[in-house]
Protein backbone atom coordinates (compact mmCIF):
# COMPACT_ATOMS: atom_id res chain seq x y z
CA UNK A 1 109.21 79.19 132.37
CA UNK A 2 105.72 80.22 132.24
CA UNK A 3 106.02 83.45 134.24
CA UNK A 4 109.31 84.61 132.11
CA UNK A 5 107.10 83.94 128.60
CA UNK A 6 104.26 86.24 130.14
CA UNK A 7 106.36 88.33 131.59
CA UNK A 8 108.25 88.84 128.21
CA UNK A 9 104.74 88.96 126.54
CA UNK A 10 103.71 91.55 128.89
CA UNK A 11 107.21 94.02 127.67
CA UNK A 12 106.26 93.16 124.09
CA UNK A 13 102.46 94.36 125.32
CA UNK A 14 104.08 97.57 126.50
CA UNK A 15 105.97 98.05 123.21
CA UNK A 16 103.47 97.56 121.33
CA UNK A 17 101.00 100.12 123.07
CA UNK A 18 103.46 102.54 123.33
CA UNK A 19 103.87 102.51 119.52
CA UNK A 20 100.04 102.33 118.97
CA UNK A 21 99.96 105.32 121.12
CA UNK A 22 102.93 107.51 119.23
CA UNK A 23 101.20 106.46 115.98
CA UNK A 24 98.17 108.60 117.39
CA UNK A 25 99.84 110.75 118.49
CA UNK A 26 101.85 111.19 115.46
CA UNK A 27 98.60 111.05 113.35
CA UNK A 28 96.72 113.72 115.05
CA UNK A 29 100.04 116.35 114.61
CA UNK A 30 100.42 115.22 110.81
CA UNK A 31 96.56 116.14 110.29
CA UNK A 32 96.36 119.18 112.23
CA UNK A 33 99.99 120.43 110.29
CA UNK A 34 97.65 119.70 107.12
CA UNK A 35 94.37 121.36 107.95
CA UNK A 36 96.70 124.25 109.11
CA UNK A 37 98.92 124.59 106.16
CA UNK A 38 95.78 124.43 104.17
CA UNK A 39 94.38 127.43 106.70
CA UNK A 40 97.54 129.70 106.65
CA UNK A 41 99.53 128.95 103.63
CA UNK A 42 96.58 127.73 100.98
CA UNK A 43 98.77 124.77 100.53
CA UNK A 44 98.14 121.18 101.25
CA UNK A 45 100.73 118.64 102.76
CA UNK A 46 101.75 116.11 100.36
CA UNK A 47 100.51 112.47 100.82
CA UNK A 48 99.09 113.14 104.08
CA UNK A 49 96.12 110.69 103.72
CA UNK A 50 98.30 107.88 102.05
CA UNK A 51 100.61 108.47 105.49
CA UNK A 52 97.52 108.29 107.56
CA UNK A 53 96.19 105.26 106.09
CA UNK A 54 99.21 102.80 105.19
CA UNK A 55 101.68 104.21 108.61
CA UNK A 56 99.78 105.43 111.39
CA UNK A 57 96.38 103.57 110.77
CA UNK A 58 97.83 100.21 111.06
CA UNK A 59 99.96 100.96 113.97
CA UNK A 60 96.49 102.17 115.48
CA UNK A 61 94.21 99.15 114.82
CA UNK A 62 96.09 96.12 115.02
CA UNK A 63 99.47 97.06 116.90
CA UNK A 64 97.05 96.87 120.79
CA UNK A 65 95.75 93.48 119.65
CA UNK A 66 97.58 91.76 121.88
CA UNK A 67 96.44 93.97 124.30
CA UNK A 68 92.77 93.70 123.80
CA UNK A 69 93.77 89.69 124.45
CA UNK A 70 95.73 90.09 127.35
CA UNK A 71 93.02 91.44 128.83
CA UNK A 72 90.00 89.39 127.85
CA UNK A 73 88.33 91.97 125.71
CA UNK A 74 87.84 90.14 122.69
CA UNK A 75 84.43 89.88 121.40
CA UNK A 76 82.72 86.57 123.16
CA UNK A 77 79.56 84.93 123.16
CA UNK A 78 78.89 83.56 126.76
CA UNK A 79 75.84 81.95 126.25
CA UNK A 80 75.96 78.45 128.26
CA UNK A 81 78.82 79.48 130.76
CA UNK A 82 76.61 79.52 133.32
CA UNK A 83 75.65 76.05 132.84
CA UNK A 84 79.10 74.57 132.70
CA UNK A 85 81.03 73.21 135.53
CA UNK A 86 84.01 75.03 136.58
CA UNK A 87 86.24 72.14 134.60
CA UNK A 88 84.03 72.19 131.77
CA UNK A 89 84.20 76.25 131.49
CA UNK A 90 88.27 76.05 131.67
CA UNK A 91 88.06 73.07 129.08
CA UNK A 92 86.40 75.22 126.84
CA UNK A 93 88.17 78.49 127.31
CA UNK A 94 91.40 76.66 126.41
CA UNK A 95 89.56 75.52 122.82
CA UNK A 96 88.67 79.09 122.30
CA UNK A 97 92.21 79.92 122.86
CA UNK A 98 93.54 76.92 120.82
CA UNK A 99 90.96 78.39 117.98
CA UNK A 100 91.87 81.58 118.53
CA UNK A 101 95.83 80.82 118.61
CA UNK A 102 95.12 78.68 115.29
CA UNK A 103 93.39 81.43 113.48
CA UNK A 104 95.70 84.25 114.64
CA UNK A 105 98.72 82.27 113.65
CA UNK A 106 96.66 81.31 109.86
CA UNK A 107 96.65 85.07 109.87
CA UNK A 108 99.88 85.96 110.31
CA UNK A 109 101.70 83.52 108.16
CA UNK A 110 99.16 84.71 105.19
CA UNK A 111 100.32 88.73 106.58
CA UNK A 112 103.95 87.27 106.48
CA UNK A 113 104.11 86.45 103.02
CA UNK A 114 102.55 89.14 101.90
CA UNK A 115 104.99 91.92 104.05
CA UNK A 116 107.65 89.52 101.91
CA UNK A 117 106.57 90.29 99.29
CA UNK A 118 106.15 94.05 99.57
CA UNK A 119 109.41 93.90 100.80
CA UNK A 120 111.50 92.09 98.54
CA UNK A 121 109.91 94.98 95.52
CA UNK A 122 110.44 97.74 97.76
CA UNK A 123 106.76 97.92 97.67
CA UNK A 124 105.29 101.95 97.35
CA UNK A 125 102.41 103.96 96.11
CA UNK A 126 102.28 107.05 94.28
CA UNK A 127 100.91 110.66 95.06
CA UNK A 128 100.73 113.05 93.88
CA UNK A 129 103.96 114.57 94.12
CA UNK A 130 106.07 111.18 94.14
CA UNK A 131 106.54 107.54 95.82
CA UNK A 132 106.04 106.88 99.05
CA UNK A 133 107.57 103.90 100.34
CA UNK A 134 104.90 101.24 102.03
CA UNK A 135 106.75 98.20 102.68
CA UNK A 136 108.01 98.69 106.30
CA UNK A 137 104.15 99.25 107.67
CA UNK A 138 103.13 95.63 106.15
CA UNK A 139 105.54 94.27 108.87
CA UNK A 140 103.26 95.73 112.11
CA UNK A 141 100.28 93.21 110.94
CA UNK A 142 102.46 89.70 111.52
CA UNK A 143 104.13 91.35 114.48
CA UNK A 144 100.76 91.83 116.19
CA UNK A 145 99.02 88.69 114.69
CA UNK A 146 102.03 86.55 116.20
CA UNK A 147 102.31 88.34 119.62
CA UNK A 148 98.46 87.29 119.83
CA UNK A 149 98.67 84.39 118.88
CA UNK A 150 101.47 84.03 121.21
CA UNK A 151 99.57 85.25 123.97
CA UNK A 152 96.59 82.48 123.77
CA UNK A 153 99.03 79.36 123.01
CA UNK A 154 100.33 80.61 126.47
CA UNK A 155 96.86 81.00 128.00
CA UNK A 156 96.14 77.45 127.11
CA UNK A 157 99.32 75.93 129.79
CA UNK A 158 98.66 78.53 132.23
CA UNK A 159 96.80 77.96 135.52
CA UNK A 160 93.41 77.77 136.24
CA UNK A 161 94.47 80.41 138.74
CA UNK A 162 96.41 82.30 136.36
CA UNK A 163 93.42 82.40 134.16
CA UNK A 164 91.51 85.18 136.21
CA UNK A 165 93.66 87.80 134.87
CA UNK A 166 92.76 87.08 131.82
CA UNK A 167 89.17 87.71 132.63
C-alpha cells in the first residue's frame, strides 16, 4: 500500500513538473511575442502581464511544491540534529512532517474555498481591451497544497529506511 501511494505521488510529481515546466516555457514565448510585437509592429500584446501573473506565474511557483518536498529541499533549521539519537531524530522528523502536513492541508482548504468561489462567479479581471477569465488558475494552488500535504502524511508511515530518500 505504501509503495503504490508513493508511487502514485511520484506520477502526480511528474505531472506536476511537467506543467510547471510548459508554464515556463509558455511564459518565456508569450513575453518574447510581446517585446517583439512591440519591436516590429509598434504594437503591444493585449493582457500579457495579467497572463503572466494570474496563468503562468502560479503554475511556476507553487505547481513543483511537491517536488521541492519529495526531495527534502524545504527550508530547515538543523540545529540540535546532531545531538539527537537516531530514534529521537526520526521522532522528530515525523512532527515536522505532521506540522508540515497540518499546515499544508490549513492551506489548501483556505485555497479551496477561495478557487470556489472564483469559480462559482466565473471570476475575471479586466484589461485593457476586455475580460480575461481567472478562475481556472485559482485551482493549481489546492492541487499543489494537497499533493504536499499528501506527500508528508505519507512520510510520517514510511520507513526509517524509506526516509533517506527523502533526505
Amino acid at each position: 500500500m505504501k509503495i503504490a501511494m508513493m508511487a502514485a505521488i511520484r506520477r502526480l510529481e511528474y505531472v506536476m513538473n511537467a506543467v510547471a515546466v510548459a508554464s515556463i516555457a509558455l511564459m518565456m514565448l508569450h513575453i518574447v511575442a510581446e517585446a517583439g510585437t512591440r519591436l516590429v509592429l509598434r504594437r503591444s500584446l493585449e493582457g500579457t502581464t495579467e497572463i503572466v501573473a494570474h496563468y503562468y506565474m502560479i503554475g511556476v511557483v507553487f505547481l513543483p511544491l511537491l517536488s521541492v518536498r519529495l526531495r527534502g529541499r524545504l527550508i530547515a533549521a538543523n540545529l540540535i540534529d546532531a545531538w539527537l539519537s537516531p530514534a529521537a531524530d526520526r521522532a522528530l522528523s515525523r512532527l515536522s512532517d505532521l506540522l508540515l502536513a497540518a499546515w499544508f492541508i490549513f492551506l489548501s482548504v483556505a485555497s479551496t474555498i477561495t478557487a470556489l468561489r472564483a469559480t462559482d462567479t466565473s471570476e475575471y479581471i479586466e484589461t485593457t481591451t476586455g475580460l480575461l477569465t481567472i478562475w481556472p488558475s485559482r485551482w493549481a494552488l489546492p492541487v499543489a497544497l494537497s499533493a504536499t500535504a499528501l506527500a508528508c502524511l505519507c512520510a510520517i508511515f514510511a520507513a526509517p529506511a524509506d526516509r533517506s530518500a527523502d533526505a
